[in-house]
C-alpha atoms as a PDB file:
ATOM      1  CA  UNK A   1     134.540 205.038 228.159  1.00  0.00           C
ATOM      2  CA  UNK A   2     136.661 206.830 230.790  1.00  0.00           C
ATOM      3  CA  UNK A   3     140.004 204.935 230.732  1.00  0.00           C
ATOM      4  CA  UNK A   4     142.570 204.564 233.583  1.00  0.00           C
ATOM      5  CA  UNK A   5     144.555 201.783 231.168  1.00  0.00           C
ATOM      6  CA  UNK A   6     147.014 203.483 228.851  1.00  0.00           C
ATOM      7  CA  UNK A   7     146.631 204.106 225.349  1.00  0.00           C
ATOM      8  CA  UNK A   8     148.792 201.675 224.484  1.00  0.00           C
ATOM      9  CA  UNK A   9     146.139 198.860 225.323  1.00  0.00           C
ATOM     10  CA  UNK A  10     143.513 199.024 222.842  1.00  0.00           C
ATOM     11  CA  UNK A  11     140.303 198.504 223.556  1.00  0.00           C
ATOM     12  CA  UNK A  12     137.737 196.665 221.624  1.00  0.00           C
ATOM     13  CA  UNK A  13     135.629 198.431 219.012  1.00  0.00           C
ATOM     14  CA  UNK A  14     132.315 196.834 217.027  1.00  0.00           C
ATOM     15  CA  UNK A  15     132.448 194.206 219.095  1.00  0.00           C
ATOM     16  CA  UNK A  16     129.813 193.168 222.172  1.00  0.00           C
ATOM     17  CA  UNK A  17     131.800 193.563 224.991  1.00  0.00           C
ATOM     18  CA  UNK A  18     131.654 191.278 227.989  1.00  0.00           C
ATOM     19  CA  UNK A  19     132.082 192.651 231.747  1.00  0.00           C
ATOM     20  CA  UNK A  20     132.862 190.868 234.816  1.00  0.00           C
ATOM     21  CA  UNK A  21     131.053 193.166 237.546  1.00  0.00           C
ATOM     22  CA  UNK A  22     132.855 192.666 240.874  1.00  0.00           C
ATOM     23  CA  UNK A  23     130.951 194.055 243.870  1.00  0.00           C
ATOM     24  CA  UNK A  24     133.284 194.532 246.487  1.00  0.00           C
ATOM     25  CA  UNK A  25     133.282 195.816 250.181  1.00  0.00           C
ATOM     26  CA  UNK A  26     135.752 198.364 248.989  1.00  0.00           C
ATOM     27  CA  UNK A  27     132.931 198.987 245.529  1.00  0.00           C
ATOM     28  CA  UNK A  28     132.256 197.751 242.316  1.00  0.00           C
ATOM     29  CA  UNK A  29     135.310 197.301 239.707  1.00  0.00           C
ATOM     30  CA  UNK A  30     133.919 196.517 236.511  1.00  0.00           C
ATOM     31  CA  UNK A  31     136.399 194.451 234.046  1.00  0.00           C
ATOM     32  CA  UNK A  32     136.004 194.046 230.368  1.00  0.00           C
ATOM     33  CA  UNK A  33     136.961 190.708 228.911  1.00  0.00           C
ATOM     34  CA  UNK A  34     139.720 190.557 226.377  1.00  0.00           C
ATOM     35  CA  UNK A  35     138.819 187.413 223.692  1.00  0.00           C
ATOM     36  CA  UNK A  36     140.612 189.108 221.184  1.00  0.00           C
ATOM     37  CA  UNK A  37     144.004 188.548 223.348  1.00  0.00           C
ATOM     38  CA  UNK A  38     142.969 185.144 225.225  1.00  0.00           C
ATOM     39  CA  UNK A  39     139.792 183.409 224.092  1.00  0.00           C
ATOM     40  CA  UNK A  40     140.087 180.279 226.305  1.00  0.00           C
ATOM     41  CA  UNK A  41     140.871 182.319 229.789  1.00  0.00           C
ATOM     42  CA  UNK A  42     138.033 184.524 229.025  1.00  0.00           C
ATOM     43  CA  UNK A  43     135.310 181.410 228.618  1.00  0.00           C
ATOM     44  CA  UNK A  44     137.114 179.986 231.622  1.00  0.00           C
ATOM     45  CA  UNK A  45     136.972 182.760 233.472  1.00  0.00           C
ATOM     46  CA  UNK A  46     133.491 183.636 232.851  1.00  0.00           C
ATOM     47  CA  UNK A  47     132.207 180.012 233.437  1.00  0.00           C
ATOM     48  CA  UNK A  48     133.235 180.395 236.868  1.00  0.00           C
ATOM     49  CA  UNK A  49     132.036 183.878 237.846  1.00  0.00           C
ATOM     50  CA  UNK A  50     128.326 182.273 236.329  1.00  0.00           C
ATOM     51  CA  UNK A  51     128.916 178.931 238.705  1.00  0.00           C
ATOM     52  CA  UNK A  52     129.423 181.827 241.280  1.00  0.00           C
ATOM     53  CA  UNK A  53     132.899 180.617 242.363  1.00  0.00           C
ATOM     54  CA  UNK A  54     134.450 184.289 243.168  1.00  0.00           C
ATOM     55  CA  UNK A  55     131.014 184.946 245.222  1.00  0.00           C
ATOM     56  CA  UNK A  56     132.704 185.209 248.859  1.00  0.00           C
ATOM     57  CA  UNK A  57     136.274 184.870 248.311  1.00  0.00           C
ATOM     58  CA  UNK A  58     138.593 187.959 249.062  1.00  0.00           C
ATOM     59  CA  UNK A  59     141.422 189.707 247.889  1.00  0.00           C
ATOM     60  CA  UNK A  60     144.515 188.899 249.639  1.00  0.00           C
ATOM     61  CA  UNK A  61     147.521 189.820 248.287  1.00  0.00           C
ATOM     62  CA  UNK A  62     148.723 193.543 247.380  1.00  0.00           C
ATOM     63  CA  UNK A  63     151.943 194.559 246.167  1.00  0.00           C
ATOM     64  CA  UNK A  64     152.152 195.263 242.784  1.00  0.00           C
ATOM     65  CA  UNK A  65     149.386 193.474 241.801  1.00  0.00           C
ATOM     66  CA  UNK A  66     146.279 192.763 243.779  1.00  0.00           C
ATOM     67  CA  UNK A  67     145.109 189.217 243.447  1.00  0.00           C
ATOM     68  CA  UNK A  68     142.156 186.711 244.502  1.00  0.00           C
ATOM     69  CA  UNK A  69     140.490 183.271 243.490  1.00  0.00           C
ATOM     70  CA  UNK A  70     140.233 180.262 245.097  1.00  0.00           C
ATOM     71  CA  UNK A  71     143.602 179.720 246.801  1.00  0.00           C
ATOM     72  CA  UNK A  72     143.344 179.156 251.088  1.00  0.00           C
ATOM     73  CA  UNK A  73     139.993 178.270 250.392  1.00  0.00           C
ATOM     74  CA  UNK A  74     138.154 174.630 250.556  1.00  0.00           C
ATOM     75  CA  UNK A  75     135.908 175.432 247.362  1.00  0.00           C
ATOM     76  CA  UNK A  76     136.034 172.815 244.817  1.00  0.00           C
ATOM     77  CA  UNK A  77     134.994 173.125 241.371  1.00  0.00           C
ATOM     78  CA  UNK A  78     134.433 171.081 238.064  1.00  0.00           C
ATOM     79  CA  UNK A  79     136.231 173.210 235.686  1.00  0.00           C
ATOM     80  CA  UNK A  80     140.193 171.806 236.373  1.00  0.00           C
ATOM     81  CA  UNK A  81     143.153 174.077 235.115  1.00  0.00           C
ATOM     82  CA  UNK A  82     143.123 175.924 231.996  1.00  0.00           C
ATOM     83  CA  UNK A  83     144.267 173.700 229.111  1.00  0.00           C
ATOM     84  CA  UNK A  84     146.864 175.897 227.594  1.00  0.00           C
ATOM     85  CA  UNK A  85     148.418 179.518 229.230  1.00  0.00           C
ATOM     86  CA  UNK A  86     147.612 181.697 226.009  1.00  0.00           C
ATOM     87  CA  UNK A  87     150.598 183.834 226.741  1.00  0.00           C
ATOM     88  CA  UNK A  88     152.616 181.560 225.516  1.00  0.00           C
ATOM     89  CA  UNK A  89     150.772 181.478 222.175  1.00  0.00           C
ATOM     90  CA  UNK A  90     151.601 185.182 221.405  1.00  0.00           C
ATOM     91  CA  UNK A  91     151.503 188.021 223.581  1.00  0.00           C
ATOM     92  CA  UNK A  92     148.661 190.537 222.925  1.00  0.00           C
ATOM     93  CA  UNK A  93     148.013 192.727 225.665  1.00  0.00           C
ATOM     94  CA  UNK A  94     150.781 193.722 227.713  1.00  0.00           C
ATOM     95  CA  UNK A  95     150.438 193.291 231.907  1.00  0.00           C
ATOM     96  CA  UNK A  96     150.282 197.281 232.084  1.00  0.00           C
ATOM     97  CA  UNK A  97     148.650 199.219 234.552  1.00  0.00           C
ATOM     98  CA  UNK A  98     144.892 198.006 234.703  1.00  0.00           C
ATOM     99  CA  UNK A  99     145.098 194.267 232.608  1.00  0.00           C
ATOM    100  CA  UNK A 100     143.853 191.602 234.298  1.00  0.00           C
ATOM    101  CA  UNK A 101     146.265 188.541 233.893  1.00  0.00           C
ATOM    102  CA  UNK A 102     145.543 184.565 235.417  1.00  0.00           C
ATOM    103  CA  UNK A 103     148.309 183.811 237.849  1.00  0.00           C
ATOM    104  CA  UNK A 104     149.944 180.384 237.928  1.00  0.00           C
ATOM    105  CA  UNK A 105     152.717 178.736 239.444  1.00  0.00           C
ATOM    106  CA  UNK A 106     156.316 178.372 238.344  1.00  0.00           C
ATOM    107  CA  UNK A 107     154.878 176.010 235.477  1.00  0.00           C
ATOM    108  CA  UNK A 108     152.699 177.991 232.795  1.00  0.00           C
ATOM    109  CA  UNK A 109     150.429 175.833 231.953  1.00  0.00           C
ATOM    110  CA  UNK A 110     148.546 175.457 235.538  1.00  0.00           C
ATOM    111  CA  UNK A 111     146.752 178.312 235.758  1.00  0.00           C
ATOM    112  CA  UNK A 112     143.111 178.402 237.281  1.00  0.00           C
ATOM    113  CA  UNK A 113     141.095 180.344 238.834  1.00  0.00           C
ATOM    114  CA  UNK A 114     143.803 183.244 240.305  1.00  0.00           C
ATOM    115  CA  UNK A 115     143.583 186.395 238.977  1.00  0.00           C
ATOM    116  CA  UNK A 116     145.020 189.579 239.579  1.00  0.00           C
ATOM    117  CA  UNK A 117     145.028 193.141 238.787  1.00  0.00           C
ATOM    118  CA  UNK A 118     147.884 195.222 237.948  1.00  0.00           C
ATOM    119  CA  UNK A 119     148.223 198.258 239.848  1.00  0.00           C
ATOM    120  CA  UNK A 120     151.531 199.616 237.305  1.00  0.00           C
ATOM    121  CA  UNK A 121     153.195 199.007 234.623  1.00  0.00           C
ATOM    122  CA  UNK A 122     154.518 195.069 234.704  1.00  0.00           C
ATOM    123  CA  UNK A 123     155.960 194.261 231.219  1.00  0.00           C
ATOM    124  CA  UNK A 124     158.278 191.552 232.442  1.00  0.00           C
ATOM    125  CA  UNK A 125     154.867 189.356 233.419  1.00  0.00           C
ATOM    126  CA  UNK A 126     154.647 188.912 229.589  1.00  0.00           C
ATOM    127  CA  UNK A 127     157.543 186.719 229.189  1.00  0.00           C
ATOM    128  CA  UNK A 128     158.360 185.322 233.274  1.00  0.00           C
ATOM    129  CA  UNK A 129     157.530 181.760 234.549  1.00  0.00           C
ATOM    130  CA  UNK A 130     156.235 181.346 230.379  1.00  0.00           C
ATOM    131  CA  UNK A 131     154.330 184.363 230.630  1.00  0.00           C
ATOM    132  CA  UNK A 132     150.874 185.692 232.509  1.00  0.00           C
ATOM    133  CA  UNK A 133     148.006 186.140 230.237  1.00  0.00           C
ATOM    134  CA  UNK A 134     146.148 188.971 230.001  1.00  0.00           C
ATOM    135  CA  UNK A 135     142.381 188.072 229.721  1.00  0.00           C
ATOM    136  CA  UNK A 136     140.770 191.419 230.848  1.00  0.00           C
ATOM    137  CA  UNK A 137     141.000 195.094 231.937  1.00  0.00           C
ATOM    138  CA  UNK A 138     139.907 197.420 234.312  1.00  0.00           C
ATOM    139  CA  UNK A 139     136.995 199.176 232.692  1.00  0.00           C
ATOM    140  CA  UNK A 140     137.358 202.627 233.911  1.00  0.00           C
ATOM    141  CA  UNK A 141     138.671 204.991 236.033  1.00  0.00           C
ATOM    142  CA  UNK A 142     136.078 204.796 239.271  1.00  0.00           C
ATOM    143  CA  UNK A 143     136.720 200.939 239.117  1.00  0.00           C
ATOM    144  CA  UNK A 144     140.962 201.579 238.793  1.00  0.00           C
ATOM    145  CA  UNK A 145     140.130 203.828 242.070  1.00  0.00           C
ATOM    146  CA  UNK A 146     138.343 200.594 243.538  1.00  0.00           C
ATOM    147  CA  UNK A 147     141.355 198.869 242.431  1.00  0.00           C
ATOM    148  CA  UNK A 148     143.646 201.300 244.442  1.00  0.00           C
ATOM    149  CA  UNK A 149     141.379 201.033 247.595  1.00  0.00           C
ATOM    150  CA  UNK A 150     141.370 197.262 247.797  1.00  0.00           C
ATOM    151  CA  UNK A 151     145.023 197.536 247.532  1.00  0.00           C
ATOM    152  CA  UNK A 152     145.568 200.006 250.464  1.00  0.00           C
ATOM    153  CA  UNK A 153     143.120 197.812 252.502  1.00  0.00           C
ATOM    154  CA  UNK A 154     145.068 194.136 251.911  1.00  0.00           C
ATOM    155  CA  UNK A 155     148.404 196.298 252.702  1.00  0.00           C
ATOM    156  CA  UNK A 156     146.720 197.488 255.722  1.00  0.00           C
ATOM    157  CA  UNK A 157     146.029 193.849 256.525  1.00  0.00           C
ATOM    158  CA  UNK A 158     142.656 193.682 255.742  1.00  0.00           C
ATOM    159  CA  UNK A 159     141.051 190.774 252.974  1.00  0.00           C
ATOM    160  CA  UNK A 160     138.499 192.884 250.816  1.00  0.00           C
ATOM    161  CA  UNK A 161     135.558 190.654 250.430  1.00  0.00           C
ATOM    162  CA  UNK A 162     134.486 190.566 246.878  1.00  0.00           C
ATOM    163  CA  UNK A 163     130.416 189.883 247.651  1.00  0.00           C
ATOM    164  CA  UNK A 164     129.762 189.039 244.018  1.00  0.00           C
ATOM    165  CA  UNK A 165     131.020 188.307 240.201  1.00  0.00           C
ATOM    166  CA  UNK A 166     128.526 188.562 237.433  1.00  0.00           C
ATOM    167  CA  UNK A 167     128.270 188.184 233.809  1.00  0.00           C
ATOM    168  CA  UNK A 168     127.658 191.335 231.931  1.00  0.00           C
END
């Protein structure tokens, strides 16, 4: 696999790997999910891309990161807040350039269905506000360019619609 996420963040070998496939208005960033580093976020996470939650929603917010779920939205779902931020159970993927973390508020153990993608290097995520969790990467390096569209366009002051999420 093509890589845009450095070295330093191994991947996963001889195991089946799980993919988020997000088709976008900007194109289609692929994600692989990271159960080795958060097991709980990444059953969460997937349970709501197959109850089609992220079908519609948009990416709104680019700065270093770009993120998107559910916030500003009147969607309601079944699934609550994730029992336990995994960060704080041992770091083991750095927020570097191309994880995928679950935002949350100033308490740690409220995060839901926010996510966002980091578009550097963001070390100091791994310990702030009790840590973001790293559940995910950015598959390769068309979908990091995707990545790096979407986050031109939100600057810009346009939402990138994000059409579809599915299960791969």
């Amino acid at each position: 696999i093509s890589r845009t996420v450095p070295a330093c963040v191994p991947m996963l070998h001889g195991a089946a790997m799980t993919s988020l496939v997000l088709a976008t208005a900007a194109g289609t960033v692929r994600l692989i999910l990271r159960p080795d580093s958060a097991p709980v976020t990444c059953s969460y996470i997937a349970k709501c891309a197959a109850a089609k939650l992220f079908d519609g929603v948009t990416f709104y917010r680019s700065d270093f990161v770009i993120q998107t779920g559910l916030y500003g939205t009147d969607r309601s779902h079944n699934f609550g807040d994730l029992p336990v931020n995994e960060a704080a159970t041992g770091v083991v993927l750095s927020n570097t350039k191309g994880t995928v973390s679950i935002a949350h508020h100033d308490v740690p153990d409220n995060g839901n269905t926010e996510f966002f993608i980091n578009l550097g290097s963001n070390d100091h995520l791994d310990t702030a506000y009790g840590g973001y969790c790293v559940f995910a990467q950015v598959a390769d390096d068309s979908s990091m360019a995707v990545c790096e569209k979407i986050a031109a366009e939100v600057k810009g002051g346009t939402q990138t619609l994000i059409h579809s999420v599915t299960v791969a």
